[in-house]
C-alpha atoms as a PDB file:
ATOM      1  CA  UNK A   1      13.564   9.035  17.038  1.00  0.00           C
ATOM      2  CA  UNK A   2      15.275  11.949  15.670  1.00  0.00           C
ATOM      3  CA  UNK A   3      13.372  15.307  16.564  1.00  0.00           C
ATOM      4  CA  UNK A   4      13.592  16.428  12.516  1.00  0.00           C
ATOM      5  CA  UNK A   5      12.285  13.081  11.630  1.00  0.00           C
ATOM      6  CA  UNK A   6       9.316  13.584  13.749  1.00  0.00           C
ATOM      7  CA  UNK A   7       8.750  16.564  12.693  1.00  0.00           C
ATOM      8  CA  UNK A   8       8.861  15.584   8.914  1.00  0.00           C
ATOM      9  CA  UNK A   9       6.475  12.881   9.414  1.00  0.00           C
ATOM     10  CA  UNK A  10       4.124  15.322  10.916  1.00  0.00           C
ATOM     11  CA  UNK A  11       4.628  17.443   7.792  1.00  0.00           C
ATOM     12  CA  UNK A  12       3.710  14.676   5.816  1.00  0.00           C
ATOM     13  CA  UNK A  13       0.675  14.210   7.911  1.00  0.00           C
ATOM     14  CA  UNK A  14      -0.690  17.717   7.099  1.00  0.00           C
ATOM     15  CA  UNK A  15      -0.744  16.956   3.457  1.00  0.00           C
ATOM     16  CA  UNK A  16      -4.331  14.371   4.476  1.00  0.00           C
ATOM     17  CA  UNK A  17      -7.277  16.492   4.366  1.00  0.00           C
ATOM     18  CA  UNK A  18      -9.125  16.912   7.448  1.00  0.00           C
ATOM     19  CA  UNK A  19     -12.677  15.654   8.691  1.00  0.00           C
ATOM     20  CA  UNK A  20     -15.459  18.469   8.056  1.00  0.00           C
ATOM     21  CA  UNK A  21     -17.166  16.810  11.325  1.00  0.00           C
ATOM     22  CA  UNK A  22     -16.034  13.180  12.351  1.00  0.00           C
ATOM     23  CA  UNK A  23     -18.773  11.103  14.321  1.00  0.00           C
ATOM     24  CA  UNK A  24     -16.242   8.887  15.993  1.00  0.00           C
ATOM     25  CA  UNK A  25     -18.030   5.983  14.941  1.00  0.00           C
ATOM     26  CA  UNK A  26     -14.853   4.927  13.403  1.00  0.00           C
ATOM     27  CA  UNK A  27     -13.281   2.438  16.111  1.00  0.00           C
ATOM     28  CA  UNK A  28     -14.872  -0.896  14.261  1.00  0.00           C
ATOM     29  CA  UNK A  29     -12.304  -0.344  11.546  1.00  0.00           C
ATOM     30  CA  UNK A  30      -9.338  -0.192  14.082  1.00  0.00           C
ATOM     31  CA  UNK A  31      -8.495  -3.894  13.171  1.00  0.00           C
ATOM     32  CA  UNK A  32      -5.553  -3.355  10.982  1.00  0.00           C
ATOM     33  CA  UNK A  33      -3.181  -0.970  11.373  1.00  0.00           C
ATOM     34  CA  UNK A  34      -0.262  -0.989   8.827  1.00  0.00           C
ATOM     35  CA  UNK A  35       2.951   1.672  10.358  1.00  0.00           C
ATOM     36  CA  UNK A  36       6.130   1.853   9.617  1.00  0.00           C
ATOM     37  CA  UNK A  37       8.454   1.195  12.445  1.00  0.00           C
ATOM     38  CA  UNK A  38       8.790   4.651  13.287  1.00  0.00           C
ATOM     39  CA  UNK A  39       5.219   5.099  13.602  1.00  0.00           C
ATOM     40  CA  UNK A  40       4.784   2.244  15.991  1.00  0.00           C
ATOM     41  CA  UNK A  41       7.891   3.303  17.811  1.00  0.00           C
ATOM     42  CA  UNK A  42       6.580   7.164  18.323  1.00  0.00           C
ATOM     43  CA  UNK A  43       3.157   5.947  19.499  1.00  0.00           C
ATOM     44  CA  UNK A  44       4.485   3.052  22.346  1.00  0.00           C
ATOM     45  CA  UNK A  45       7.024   5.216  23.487  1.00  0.00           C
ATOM     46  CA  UNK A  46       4.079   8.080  23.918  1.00  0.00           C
ATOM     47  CA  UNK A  47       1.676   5.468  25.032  1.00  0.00           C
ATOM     48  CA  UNK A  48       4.123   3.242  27.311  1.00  0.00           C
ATOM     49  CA  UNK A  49       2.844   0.170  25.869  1.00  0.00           C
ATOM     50  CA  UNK A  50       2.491  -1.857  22.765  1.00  0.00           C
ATOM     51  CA  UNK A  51       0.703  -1.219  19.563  1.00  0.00           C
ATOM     52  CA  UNK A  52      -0.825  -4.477  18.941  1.00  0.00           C
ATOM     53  CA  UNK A  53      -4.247  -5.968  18.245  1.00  0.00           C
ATOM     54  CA  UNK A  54      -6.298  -6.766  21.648  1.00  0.00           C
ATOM     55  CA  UNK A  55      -9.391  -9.208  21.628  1.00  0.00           C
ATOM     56  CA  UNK A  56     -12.891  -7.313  21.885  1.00  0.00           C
ATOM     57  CA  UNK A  57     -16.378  -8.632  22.258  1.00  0.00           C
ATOM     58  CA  UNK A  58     -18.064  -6.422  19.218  1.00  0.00           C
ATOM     59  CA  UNK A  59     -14.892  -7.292  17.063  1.00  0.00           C
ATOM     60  CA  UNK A  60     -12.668  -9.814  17.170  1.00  0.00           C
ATOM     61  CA  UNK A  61      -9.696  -7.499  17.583  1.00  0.00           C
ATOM     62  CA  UNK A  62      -8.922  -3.749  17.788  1.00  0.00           C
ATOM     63  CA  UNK A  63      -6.294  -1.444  17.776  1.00  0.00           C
ATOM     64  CA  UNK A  64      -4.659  -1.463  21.560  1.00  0.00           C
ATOM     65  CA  UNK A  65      -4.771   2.353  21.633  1.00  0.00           C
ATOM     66  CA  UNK A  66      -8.633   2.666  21.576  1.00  0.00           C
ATOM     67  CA  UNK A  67      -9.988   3.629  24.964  1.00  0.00           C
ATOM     68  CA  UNK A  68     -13.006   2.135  26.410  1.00  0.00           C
ATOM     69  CA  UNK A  69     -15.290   4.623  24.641  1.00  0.00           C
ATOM     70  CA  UNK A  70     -13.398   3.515  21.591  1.00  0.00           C
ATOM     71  CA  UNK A  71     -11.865   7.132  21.084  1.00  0.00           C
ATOM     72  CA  UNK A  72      -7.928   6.882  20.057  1.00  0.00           C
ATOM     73  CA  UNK A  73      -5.631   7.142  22.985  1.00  0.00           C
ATOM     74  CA  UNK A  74      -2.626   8.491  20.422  1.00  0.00           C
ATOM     75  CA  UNK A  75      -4.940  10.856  18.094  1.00  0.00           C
ATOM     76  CA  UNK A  76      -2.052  13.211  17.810  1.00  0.00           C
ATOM     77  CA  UNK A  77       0.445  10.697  16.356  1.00  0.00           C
ATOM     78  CA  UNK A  78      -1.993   8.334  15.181  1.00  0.00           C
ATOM     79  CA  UNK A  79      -0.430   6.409  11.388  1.00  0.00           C
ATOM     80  CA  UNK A  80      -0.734   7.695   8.000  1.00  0.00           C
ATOM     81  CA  UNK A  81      -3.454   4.602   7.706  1.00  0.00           C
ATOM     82  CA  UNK A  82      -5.220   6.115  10.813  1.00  0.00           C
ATOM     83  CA  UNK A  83      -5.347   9.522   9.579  1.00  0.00           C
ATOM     84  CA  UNK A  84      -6.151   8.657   5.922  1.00  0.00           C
ATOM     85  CA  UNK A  85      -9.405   7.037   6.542  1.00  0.00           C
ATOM     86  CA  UNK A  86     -12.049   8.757   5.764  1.00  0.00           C
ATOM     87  CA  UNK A  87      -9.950  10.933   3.397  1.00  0.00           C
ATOM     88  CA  UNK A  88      -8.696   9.263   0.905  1.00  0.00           C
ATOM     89  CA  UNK A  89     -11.572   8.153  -2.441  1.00  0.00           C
ATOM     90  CA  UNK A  90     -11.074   4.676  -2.387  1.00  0.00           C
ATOM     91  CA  UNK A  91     -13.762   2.123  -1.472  1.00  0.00           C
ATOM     92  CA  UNK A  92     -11.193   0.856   1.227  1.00  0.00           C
ATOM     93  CA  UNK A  93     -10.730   3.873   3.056  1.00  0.00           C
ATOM     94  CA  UNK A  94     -14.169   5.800   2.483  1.00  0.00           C
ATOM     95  CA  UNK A  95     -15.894   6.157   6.515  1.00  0.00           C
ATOM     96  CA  UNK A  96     -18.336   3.684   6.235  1.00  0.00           C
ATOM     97  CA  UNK A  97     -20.779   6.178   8.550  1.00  0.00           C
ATOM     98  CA  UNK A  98     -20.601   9.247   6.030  1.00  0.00           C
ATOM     99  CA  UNK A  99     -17.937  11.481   7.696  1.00  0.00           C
ATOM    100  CA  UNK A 100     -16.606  13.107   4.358  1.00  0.00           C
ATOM    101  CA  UNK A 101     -13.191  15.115   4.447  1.00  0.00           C
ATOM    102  CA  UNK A 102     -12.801  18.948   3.473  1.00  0.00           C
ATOM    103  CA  UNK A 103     -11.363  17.206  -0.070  1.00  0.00           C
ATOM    104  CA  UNK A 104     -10.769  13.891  -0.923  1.00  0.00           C
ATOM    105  CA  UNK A 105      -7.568  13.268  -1.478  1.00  0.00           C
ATOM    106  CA  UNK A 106      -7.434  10.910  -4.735  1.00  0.00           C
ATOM    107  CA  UNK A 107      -5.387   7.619  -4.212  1.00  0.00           C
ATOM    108  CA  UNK A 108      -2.504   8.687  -6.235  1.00  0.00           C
ATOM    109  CA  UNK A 109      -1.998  11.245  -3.489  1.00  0.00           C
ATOM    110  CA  UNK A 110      -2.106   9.534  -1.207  1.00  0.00           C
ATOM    111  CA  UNK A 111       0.703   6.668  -2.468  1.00  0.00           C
ATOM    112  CA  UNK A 112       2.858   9.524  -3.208  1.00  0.00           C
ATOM    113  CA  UNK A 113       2.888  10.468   0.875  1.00  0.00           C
ATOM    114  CA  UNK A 114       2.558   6.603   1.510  1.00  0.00           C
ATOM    115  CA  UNK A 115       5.958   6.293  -0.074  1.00  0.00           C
ATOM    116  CA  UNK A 116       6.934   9.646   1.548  1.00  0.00           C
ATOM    117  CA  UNK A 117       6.298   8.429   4.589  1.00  0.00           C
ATOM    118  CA  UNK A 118       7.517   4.457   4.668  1.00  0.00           C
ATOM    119  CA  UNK A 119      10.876   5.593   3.216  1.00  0.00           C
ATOM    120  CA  UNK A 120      10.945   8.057   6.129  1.00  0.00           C
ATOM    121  CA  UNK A 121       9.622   5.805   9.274  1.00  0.00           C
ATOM    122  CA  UNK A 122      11.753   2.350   7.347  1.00  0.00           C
ATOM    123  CA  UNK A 123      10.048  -0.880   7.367  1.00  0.00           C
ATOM    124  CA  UNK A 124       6.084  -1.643   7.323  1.00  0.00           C
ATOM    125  CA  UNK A 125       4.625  -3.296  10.030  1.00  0.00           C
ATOM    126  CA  UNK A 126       1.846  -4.636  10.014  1.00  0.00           C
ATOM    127  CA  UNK A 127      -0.723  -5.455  12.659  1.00  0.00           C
ATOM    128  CA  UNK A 128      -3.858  -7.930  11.516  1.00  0.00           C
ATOM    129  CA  UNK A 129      -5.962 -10.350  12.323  1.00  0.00           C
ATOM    130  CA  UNK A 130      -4.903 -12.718   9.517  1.00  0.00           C
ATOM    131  CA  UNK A 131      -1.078 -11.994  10.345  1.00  0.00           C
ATOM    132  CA  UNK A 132      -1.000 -10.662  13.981  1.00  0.00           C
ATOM    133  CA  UNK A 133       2.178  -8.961  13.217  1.00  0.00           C
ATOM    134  CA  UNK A 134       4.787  -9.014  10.078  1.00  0.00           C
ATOM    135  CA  UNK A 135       7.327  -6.760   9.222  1.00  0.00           C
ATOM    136  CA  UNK A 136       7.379  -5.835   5.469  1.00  0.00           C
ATOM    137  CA  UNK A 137      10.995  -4.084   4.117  1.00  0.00           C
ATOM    138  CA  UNK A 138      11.095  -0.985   2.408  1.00  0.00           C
ATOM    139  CA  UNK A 139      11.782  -1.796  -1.490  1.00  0.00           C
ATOM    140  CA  UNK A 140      11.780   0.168  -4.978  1.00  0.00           C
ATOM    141  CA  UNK A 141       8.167   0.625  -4.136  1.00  0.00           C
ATOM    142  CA  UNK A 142       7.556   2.050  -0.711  1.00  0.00           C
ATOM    143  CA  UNK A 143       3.474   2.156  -1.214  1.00  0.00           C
ATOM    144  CA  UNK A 144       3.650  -1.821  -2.573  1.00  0.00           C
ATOM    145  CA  UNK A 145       2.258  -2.487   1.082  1.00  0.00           C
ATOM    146  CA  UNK A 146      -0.381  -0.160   1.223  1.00  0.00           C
ATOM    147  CA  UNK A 147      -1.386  -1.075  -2.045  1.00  0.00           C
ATOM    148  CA  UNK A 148      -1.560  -4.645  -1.118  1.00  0.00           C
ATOM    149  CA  UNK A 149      -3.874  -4.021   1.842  1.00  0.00           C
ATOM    150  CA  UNK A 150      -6.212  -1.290  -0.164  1.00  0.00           C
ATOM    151  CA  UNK A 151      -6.786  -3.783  -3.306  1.00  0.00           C
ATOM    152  CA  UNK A 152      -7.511  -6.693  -0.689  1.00  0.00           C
END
């Protein structure tokens, strides 16, 4: 990945509002984690292994990158989905044990950096339980993905 590319993407990561005080309770809702291929491409080459989902007794999968205190291993580079929950006022992403951000950031901003981002880091990938891993191509609508997974 290009060093300017990086950079941009953590540009775009500065526009999501942060916690006022996180709990870290949030690990249960590691079980899908949409990226675009440069996202999941920064984050194994950081981690030196693959983000994928991993079987877990309290859930039936998580997030690979979750330590065994369920803290995330890749915080720093974590995806826009990653760093959006919590922040964002939809039902979807809203923390479901009352961490609030310093603003919500309304869902209209956040498809406009959703689209910022995918047509930035190419190609959606997604990691789930239903579909353990499908790659979704950037098209006129870069947030189409997101907004697939938020409305589901």
């Amino acid at each position: 990945m290009k060093r300017n590319s990086a950079n941009e993407l953590d540009r775009l990561y500065a526009l999501i509002p942060k916690m006022k005080e996180c709990k870290g309770y949030c690990q249960d809702s590691c079980t899908v984690i949409p990226a675009t291929i440069m996202e999941k491409t920064r984050i194994e080459k950081a981690a030196g292994k693959e983000l994928r989902l991993v079987p877990h007794p309290l859930w039936s999968m998580r997030c690979s990158m979750l330590t065994g205190d369920g803290r995330c291993s890749q915080h720093a580079i974590r995806p826009l989905i990653c760093r959006a929950y919590g922040a964002v006022d939809t039902p979807m992403l809203i923390c479901n044990h009352g961490c609030e951000p310093e603003r919500w950031l309304t869902l209209s901003e956040f498809e406009e950096i959703s689209d910022a981002v995918q047509r930035l880091g190419g190609e959606m990938v997604v990691q789930a339980p239903e579909y353990k891993h499908v790659a979704r191509p950037p098209n006129d609508d870069p947030a189409a993905g997101i907004r697939s997974f938020l409305d589901s």
